[in-house]
Protein backbone atom coordinates (compact mmCIF):
# COMPACT_ATOMS: atom_id res chain seq x y z
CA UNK A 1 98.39 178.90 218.79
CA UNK A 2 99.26 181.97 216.85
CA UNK A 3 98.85 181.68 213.31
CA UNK A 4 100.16 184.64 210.86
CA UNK A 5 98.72 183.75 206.98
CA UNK A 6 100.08 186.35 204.56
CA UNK A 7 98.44 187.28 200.76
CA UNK A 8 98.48 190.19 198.43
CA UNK A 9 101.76 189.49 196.75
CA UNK A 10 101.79 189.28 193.08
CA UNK A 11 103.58 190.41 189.78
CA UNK A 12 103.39 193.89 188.92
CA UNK A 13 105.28 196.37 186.81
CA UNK A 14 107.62 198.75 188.22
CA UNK A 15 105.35 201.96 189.55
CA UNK A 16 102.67 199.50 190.08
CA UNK A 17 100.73 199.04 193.41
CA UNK A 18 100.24 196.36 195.66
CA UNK A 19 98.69 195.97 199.03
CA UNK A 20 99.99 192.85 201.65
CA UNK A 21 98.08 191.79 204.18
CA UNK A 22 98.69 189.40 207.24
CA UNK A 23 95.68 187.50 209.21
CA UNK A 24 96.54 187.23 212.83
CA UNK A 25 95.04 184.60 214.51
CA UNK A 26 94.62 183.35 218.49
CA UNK A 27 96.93 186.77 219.20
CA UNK A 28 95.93 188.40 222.37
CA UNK A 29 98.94 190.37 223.69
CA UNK A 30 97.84 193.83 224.37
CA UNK A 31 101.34 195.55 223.77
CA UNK A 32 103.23 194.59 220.43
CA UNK A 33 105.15 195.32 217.65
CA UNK A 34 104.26 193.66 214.41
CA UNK A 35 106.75 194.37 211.07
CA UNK A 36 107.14 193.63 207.51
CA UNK A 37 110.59 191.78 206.23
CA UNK A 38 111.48 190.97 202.95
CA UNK A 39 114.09 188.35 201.23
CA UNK A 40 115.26 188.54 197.98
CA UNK A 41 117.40 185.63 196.09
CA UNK A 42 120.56 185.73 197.50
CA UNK A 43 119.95 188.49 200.14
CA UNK A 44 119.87 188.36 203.63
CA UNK A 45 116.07 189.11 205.26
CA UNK A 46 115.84 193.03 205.90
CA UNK A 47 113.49 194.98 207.55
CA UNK A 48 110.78 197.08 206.04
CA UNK A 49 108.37 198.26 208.42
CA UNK A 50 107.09 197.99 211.94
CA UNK A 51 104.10 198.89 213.85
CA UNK A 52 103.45 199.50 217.79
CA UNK A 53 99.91 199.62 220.09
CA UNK A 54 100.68 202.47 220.19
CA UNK A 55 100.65 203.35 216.25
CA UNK A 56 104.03 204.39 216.50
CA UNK A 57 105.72 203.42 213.16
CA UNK A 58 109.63 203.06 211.21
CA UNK A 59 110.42 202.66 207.90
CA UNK A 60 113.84 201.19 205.97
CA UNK A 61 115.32 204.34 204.02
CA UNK A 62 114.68 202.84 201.21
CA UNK A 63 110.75 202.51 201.35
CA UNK A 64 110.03 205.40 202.78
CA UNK A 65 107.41 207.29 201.46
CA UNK A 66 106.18 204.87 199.29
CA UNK A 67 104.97 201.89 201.85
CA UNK A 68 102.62 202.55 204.73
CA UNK A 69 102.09 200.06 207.32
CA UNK A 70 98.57 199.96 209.45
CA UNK A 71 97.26 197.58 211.76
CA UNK A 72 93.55 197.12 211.74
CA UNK A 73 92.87 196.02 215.18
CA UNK A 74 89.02 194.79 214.67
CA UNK A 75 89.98 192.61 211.78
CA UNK A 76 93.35 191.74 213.21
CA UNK A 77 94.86 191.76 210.02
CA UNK A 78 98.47 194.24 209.33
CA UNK A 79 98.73 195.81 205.83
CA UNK A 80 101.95 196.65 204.14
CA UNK A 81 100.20 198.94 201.05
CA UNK A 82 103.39 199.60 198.44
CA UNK A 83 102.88 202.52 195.88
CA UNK A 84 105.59 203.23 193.17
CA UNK A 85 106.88 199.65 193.37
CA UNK A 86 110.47 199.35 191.72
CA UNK A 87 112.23 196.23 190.47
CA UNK A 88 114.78 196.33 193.74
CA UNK A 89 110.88 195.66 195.77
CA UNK A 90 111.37 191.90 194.31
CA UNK A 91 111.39 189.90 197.43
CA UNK A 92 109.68 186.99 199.81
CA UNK A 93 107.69 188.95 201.81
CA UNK A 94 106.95 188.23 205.27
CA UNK A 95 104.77 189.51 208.52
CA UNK A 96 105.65 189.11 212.35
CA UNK A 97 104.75 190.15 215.19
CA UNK A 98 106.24 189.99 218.96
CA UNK A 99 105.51 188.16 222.14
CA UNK A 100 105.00 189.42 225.39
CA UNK A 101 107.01 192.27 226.69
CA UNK A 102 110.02 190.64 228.74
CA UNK A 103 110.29 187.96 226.18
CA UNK A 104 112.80 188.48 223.38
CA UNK A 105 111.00 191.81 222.74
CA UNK A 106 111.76 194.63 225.18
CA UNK A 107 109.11 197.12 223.98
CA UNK A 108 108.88 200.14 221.46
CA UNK A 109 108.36 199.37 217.70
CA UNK A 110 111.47 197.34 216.23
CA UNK A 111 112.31 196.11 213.06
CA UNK A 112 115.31 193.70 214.53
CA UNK A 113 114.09 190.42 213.21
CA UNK A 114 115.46 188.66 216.46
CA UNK A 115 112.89 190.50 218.83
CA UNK A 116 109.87 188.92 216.73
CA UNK A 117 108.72 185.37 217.63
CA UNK A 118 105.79 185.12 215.43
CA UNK A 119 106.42 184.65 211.49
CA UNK A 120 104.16 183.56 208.14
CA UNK A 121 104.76 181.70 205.67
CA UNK A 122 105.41 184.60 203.22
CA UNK A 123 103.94 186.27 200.19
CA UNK A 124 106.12 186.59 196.86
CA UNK A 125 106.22 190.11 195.17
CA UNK A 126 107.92 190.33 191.97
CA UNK A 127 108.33 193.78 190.29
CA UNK A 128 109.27 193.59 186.08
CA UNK A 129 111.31 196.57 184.95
């Protein structure tokens, strides 16, 4: 079965850098999008990033520029790298990734939440002022 294992996330200090990354296992759909979401106490799950195949990527306003996502397809493994990390970063952290087109995902690189199937368990990233 598919198996998502996240790891990277740690306490920093605000301008700090971290780098997530995501393990995906038994995954063989050739067409996909695969995101980043984050929770933070209190706070509803938003999304951060997504990937396609295709390398097509999106970004939430307020990470842009400072995150890139990248999907390295020999290691199946996605990366979330964060650079100039602020205290509003603080957050559960969490990778997923679609099923097959014609499932709940429709194709094209989303970051609705309800088009992925596939979740982790999360990574925690705190960021100290």
């Amino acid at each position: 079965r598919v198996q998502l294992v996240e790891s990277g996330g740690d306490s920093v200090q605000a301008g700090g850098s971290l780098r997530l990354s995501c393990k995906i296992s038994e995954y063989t759909y050739v067409y996909y999008s695969m995101g980043w979401f984050r929770q933070a106490p209190g706070k509803e799950r938003e999304g951060v990033a997504a990937i396609d195949n295709a390398g097509n990527s999106i970004y939430a306003d307020s990470v842009k520029g400072r995150f890139t996502i990248s999907y390295d397809n020999a290691k199946t493994t996605l990366y979330l790298q964060m650079n100039n990390l602020m205290f509003e970063d603080t957050a559960m952290y969490y990778c997923a990734a679609t099923d097959g087109y014609g499932g709940i995902w429709y194709g094209g690189v989303v970051m609705s939440a309800n088009e992925y199937l596939y979740w982790g368990q999360g990574t925690q990233v705190s960021v100290s002022s």
